[in-house]
PDB file of N, CA and C in Angstrom:
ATOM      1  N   UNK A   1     378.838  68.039 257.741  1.00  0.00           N
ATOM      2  CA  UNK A   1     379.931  68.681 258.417  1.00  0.00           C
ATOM      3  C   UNK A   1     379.544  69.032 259.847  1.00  0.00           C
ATOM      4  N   UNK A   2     380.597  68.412 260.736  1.00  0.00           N
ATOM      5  CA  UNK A   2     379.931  68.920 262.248  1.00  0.00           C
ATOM      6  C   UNK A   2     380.370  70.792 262.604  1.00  0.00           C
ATOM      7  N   UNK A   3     379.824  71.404 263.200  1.00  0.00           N
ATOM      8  CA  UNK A   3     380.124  72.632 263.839  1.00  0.00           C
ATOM      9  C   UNK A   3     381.281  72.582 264.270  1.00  0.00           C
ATOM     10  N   UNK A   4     381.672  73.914 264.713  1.00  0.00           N
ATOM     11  CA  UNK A   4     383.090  73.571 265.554  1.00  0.00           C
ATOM     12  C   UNK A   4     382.498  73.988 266.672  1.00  0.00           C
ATOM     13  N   UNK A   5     383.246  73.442 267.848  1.00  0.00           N
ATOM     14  CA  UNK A   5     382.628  73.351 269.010  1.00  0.00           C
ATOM     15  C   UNK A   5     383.244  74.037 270.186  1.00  0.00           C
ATOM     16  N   UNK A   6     382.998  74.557 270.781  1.00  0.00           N
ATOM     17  CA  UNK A   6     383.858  75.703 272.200  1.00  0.00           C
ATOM     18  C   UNK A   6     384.193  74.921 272.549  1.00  0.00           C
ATOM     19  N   UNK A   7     385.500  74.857 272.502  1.00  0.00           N
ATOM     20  CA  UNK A   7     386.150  73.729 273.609  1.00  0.00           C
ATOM     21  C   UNK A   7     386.879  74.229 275.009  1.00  0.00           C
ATOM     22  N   UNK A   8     386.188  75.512 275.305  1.00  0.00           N
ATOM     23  CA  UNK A   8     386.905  76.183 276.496  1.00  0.00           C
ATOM     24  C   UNK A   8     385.854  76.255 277.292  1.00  0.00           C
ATOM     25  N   UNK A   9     384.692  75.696 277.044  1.00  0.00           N
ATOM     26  CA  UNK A   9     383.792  75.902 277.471  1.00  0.00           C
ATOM     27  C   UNK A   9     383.237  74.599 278.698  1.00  0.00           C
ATOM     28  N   UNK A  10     383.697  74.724 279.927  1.00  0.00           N
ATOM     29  CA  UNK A  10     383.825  73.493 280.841  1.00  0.00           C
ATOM     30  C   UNK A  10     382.325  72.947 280.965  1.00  0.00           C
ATOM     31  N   UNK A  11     382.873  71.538 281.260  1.00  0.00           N
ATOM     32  CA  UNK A  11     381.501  70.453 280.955  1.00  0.00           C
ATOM     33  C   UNK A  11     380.810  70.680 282.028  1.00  0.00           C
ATOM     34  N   UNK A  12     379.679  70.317 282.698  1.00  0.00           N
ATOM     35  CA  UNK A  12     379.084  70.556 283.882  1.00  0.00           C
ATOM     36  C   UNK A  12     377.883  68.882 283.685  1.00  0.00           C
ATOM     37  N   UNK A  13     378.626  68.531 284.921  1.00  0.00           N
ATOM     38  CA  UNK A  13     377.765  66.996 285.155  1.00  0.00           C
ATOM     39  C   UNK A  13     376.201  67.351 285.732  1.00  0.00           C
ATOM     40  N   UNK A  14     375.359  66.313 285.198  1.00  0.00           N
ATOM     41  CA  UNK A  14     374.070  66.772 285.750  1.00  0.00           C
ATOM     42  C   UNK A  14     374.304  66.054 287.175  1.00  0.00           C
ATOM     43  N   UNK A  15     373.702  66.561 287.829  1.00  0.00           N
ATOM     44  CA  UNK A  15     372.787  66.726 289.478  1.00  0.00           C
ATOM     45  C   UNK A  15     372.031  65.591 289.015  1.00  0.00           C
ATOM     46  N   UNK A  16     372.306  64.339 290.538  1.00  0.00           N
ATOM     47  CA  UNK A  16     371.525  63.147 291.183  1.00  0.00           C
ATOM     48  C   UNK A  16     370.402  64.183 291.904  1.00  0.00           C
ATOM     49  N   UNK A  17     368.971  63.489 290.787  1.00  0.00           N
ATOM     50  CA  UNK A  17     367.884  63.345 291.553  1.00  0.00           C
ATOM     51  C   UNK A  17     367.665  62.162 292.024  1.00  0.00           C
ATOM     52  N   UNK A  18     368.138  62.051 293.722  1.00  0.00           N
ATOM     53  CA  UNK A  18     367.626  61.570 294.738  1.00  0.00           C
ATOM     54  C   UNK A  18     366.233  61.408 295.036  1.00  0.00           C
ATOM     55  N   UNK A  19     365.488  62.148 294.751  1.00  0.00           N
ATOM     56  CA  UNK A  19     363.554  61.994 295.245  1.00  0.00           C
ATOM     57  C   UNK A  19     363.515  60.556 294.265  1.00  0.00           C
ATOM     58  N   UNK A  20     363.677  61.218 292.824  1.00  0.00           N
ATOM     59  CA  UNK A  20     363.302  60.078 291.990  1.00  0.00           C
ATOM     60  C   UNK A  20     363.940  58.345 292.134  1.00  0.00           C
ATOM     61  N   UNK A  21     365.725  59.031 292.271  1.00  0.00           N
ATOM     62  CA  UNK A  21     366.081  57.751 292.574  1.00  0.00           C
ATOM     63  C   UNK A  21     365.669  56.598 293.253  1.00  0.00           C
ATOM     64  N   UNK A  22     365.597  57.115 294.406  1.00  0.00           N
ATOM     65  CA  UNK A  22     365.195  56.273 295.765  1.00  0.00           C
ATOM     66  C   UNK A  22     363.872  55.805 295.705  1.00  0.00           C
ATOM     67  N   UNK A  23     362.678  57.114 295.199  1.00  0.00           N
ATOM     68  CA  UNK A  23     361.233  56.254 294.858  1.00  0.00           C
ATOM     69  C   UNK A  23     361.193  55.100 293.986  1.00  0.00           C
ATOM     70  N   UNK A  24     361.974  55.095 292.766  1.00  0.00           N
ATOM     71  CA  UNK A  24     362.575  53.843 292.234  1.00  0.00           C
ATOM     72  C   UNK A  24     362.632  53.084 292.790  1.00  0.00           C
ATOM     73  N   UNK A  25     363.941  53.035 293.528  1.00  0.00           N
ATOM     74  CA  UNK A  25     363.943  52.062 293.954  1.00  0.00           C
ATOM     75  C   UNK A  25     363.425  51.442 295.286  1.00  0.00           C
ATOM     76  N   UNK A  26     362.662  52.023 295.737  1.00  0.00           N
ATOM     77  CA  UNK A  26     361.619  52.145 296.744  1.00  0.00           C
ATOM     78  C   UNK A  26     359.976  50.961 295.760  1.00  0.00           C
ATOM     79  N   UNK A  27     360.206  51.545 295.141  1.00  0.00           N
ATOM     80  CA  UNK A  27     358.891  50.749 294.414  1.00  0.00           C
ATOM     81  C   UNK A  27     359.011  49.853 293.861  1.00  0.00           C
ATOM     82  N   UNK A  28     360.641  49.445 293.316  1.00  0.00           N
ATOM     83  CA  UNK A  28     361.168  48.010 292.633  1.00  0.00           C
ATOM     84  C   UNK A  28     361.281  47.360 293.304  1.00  0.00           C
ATOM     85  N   UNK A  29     361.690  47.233 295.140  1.00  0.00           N
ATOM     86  CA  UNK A  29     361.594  46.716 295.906  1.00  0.00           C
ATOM     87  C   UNK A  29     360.130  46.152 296.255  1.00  0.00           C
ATOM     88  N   UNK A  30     359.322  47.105 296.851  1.00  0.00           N
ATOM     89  CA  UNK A  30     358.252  46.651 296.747  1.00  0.00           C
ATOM     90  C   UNK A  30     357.463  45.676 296.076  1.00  0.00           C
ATOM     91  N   UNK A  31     357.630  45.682 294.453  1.00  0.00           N
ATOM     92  CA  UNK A  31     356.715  44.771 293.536  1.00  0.00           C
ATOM     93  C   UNK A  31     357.463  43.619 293.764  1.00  0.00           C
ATOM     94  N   UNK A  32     359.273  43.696 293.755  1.00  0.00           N
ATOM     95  CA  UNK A  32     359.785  42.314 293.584  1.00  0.00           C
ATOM     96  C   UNK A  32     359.492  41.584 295.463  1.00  0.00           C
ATOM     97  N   UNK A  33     358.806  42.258 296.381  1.00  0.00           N
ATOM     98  CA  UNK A  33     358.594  41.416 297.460  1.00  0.00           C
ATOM     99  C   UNK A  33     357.149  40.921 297.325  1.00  0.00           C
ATOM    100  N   UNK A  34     356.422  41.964 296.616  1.00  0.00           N
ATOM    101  CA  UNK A  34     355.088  41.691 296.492  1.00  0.00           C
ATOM    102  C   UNK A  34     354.873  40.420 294.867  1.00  0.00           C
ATOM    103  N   UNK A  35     356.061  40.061 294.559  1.00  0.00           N
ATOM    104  CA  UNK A  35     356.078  38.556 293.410  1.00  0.00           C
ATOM    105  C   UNK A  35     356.724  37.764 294.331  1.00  0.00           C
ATOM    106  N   UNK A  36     357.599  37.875 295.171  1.00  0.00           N
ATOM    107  CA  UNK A  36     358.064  36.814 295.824  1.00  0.00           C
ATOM    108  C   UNK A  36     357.497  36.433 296.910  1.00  0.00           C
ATOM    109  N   UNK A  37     356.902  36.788 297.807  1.00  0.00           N
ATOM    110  CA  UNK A  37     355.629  36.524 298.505  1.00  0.00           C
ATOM    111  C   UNK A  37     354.466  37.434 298.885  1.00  0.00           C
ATOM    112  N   UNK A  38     353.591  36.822 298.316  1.00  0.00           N
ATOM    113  CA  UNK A  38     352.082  37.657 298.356  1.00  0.00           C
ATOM    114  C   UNK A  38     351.474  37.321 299.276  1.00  0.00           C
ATOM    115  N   UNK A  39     351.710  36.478 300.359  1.00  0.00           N
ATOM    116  CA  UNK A  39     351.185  37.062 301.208  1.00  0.00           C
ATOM    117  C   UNK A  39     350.995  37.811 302.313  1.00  0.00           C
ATOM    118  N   UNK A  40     352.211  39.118 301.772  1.00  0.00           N
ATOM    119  CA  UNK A  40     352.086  40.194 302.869  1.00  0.00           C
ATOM    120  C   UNK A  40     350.950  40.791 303.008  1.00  0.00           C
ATOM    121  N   UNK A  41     350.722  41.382 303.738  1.00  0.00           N
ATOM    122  CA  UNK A  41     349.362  42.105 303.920  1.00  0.00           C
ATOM    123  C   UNK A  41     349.471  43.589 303.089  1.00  0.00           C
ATOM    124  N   UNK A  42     348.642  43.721 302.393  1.00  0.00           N
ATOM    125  CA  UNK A  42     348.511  45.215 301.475  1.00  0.00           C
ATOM    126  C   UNK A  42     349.006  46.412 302.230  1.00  0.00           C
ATOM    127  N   UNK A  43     348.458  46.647 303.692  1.00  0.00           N
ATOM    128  CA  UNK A  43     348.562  47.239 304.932  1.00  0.00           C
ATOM    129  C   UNK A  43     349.885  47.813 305.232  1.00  0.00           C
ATOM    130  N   UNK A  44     350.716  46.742 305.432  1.00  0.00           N
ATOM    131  CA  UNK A  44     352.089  46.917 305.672  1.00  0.00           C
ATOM    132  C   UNK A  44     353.060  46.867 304.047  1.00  0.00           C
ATOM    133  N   UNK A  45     352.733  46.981 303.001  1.00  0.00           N
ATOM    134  CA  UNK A  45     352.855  47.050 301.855  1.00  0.00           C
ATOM    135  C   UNK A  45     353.342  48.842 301.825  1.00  0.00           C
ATOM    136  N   UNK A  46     351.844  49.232 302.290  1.00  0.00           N
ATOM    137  CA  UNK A  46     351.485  50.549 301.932  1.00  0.00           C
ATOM    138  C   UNK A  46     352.396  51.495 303.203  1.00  0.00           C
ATOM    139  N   UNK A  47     352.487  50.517 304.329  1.00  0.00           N
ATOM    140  CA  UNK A  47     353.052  51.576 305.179  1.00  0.00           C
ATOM    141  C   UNK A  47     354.701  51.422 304.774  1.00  0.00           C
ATOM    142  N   UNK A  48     355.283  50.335 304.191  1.00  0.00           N
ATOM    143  CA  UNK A  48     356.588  50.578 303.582  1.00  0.00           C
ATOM    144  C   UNK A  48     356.676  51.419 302.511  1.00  0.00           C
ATOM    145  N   UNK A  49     356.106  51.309 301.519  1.00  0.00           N
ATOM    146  CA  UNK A  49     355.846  52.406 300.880  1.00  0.00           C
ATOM    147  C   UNK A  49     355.679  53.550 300.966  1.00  0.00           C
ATOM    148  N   UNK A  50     355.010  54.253 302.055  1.00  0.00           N
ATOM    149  CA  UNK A  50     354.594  55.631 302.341  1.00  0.00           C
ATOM    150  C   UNK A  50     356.157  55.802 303.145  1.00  0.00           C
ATOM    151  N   UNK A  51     356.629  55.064 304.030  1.00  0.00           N
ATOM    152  CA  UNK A  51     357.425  55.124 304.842  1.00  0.00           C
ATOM    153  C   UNK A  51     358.376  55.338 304.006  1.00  0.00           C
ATOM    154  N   UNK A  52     359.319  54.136 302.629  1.00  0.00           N
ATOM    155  CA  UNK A  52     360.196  54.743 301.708  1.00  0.00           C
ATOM    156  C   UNK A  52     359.970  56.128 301.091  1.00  0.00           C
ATOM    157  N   UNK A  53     358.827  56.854 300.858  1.00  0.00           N
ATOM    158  CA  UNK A  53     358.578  57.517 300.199  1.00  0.00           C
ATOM    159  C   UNK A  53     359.011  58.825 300.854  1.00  0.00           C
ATOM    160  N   UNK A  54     358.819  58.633 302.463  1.00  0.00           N
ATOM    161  CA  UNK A  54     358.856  59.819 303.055  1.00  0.00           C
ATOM    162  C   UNK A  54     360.721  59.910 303.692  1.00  0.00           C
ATOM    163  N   UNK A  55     361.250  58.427 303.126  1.00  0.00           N
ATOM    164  CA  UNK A  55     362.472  58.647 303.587  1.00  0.00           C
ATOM    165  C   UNK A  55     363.370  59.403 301.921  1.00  0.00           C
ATOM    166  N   UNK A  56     362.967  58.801 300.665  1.00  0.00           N
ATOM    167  CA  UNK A  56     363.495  59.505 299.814  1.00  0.00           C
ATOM    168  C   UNK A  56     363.210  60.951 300.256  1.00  0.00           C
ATOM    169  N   UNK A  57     361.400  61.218 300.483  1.00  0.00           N
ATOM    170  CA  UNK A  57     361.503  63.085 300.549  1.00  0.00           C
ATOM    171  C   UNK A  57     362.743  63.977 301.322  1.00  0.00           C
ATOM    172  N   UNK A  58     362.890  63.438 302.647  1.00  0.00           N
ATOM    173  CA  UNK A  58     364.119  63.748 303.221  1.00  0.00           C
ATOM    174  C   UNK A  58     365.339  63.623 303.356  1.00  0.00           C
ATOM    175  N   UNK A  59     365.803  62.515 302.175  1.00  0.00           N
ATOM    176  CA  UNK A  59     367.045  62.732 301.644  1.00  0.00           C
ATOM    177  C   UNK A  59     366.779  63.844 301.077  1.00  0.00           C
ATOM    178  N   UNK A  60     366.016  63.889 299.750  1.00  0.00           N
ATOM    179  CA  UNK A  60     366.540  64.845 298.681  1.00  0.00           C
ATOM    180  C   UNK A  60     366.163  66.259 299.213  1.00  0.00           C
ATOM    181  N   UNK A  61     365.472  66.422 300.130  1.00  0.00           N
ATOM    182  CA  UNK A  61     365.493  68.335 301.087  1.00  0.00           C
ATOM    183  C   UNK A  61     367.002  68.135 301.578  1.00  0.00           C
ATOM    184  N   UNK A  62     367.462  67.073 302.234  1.00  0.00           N
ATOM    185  CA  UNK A  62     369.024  67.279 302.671  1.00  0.00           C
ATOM    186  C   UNK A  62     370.203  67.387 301.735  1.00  0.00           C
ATOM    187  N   UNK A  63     369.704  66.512 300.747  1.00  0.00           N
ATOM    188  CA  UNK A  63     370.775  66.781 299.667  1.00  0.00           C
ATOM    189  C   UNK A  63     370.777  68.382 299.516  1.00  0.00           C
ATOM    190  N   UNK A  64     369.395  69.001 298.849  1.00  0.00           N
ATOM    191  CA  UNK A  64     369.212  70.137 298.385  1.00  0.00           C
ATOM    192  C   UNK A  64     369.651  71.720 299.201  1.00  0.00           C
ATOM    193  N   UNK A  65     369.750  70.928 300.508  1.00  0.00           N
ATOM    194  CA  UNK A  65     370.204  72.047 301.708  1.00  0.00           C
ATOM    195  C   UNK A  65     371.905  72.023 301.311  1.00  0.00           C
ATOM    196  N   UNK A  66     372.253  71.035 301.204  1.00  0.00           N
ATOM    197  CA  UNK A  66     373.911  71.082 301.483  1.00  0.00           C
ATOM    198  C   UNK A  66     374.590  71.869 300.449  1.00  0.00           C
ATOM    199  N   UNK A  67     373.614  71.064 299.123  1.00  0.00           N
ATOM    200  CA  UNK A  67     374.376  71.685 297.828  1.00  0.00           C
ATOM    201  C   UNK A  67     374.299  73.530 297.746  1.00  0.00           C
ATOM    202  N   UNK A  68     373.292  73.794 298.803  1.00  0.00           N
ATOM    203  CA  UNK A  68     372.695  75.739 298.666  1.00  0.00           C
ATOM    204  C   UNK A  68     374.346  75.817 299.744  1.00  0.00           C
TER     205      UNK A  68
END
């Protein structure tokens, strides 16, 4: 038997984490350039990487400012 359930009780959508999102896809990018040609240099690998990484960080402080 299921419970009965508050139904006055309004739904609340979860909150886009942005940090995570974007490092995602920040790093799926990465591997699928680093299978489709290897011979980028590790170098500039790492500075796209650090570089996506530091552009997700400052989305998600901006997201986090707007939503306060």
């Amino acid at each position: 038997m299921r419970p009965d359930i508050d139904r006055t009780e309004r739904r609340r959508a979860h909150r886009t984490d942005w940090m995570a999102l974007l490092s995602g896809v920040v790093f799926i990018a990465a591997g699928i350039v680093f299978i489709s040609d290897p011979s980028v240099p590790p170098l500039v690998m790492f500075i796209i990487l650090v570089g996506g990484l530091g552009f997700s960080g400052l989305v998600a402080i901006l997201v986090k400012a707007v939503r306060r």
